[in-house]
Protein backbone atom coordinates (compact mmCIF):
# COMPACT_ATOMS: atom_id res chain seq x y z
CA UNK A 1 0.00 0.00 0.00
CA UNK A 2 2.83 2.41 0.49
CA UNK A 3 4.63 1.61 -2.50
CA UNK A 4 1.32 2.58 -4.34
CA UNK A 5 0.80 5.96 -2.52
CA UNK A 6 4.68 6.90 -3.19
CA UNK A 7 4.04 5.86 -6.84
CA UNK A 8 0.96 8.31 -7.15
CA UNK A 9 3.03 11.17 -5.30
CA UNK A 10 6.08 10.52 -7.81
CA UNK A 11 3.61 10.71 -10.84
CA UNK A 12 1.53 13.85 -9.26
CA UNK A 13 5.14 15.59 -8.99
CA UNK A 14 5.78 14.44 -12.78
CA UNK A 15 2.56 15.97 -14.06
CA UNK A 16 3.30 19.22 -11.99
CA UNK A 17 7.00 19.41 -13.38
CA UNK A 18 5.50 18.67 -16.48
CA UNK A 19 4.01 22.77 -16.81
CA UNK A 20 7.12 24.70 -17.13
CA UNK A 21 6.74 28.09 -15.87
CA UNK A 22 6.26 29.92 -19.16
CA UNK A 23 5.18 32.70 -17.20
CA UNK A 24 8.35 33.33 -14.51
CA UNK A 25 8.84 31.58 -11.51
CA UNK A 26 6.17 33.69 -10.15
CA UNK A 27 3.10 35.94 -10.55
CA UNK A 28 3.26 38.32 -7.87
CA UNK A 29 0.26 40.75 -7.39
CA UNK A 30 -0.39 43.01 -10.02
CA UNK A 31 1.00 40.89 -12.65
CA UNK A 32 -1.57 41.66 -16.18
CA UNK A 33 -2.47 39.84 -18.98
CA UNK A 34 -3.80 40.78 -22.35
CA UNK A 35 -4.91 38.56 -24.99
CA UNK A 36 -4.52 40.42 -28.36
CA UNK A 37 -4.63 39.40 -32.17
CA UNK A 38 -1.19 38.85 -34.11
CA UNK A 39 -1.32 42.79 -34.76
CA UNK A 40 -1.43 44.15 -31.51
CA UNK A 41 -4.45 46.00 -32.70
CA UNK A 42 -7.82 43.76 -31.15
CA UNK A 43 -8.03 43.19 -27.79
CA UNK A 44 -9.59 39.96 -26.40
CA UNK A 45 -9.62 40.44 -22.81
CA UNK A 46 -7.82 41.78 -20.18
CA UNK A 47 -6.99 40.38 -16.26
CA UNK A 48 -5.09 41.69 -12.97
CA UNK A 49 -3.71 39.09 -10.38
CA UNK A 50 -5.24 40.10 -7.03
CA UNK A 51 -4.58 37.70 -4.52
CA UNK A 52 -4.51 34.88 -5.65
CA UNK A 53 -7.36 35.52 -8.37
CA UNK A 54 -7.56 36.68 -11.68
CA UNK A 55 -9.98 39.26 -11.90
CA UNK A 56 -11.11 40.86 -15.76
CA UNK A 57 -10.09 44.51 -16.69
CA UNK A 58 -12.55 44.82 -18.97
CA UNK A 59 -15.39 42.38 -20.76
CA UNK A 60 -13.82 39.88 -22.69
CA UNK A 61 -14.43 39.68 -26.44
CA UNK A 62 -14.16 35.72 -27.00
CA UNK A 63 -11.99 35.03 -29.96
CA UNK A 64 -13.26 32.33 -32.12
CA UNK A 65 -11.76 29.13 -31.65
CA UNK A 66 -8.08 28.24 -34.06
CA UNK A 67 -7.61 32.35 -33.66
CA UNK A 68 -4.43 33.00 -33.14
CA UNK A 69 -3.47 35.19 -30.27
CA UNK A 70 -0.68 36.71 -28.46
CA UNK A 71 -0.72 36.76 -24.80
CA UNK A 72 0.95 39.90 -23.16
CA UNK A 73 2.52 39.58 -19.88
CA UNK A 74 2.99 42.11 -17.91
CA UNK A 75 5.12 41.54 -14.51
CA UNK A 76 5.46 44.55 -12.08
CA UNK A 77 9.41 45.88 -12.31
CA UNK A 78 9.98 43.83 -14.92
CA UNK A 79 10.06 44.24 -18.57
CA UNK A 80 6.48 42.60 -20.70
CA UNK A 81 6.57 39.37 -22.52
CA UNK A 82 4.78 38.24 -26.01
CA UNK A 83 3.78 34.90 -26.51
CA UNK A 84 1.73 33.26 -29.19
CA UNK A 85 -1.18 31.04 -29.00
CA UNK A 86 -4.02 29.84 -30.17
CA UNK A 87 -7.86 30.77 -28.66
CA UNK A 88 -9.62 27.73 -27.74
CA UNK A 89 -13.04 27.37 -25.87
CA UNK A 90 -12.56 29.58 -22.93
CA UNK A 91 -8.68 28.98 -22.88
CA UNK A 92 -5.47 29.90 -24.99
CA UNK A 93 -3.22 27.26 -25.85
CA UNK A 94 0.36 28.85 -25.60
CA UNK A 95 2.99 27.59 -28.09
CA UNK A 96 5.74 26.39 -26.83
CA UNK A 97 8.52 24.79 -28.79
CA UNK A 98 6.05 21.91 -30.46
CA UNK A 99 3.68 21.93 -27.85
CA UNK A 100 0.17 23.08 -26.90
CA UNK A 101 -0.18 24.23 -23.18
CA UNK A 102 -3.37 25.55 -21.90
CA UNK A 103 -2.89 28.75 -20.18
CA UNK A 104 -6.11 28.12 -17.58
CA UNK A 105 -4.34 24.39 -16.27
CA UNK A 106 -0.77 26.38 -16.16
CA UNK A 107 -2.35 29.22 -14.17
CA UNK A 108 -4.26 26.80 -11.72
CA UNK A 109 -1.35 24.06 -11.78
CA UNK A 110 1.67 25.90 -11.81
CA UNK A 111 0.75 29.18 -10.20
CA UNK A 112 -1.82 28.29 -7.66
CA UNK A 113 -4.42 31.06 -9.50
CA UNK A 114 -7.85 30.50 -8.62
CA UNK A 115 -10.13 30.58 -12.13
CA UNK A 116 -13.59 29.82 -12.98
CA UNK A 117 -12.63 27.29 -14.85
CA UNK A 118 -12.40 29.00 -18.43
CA UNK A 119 -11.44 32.89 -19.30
CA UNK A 120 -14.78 33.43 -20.95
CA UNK A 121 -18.09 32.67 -21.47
């Protein structure tokens, strides 16, 4: 029985480790992010970190799903961050390398951020 628990703790820790932290090592209060189009010109939706919880700027204006999307991070004292993605329902899948990584499981996973479950309706 304990070999089993300390096999379902190694592979919890292996699906953790498996969201890198595309984002920082941390999102300290403050911390924004905007989803825009390729062009920097249409913007999707806006959020703040507040404790903990991602709270909208503005009414989000759900992109279609197979847009394509930046996400712009903003970090306070630090200097913003671009990365591309594609809109999905409620989510953004960031490209990374060859991968797909859902930007709603990386918040709640990796970050601890509590979400509704999707960024819009």
């Amino acid at each position: 029985m304990k070999r089993h628990l300390l096999l379902l703790l190694g592979l919890c820790g292996l699906a953790f480790a498996a969201l890198p932290p595309l984002l920082g090592q941390a999102l300290p209060p403050g911390t924004e992010l905007r989803l825009l189009s390729p062009d920097l010109k249409t913007l999707f939706a806006a959020w703040r970190l507040e404790n903990s919880r991602l709270l909208p700027l503005s009414p989000p204006l759900a992109p279609r799903p197979g847009t394509e999307v930046r996400l712009l991070l903003s970090v306070p004292g630090k200097k913003p961050q671009v990365l591309p993605g594609v809109a999905a329902e409620g989510d953004v899948l960031l490209l990374l390398e060859k991968e797909r990584v859902s930007l709603v499981r990386l918040l709640q996973e990796a970050y601890g951020v509590a979400l509704p479950g999707r960024l819009w309706p």
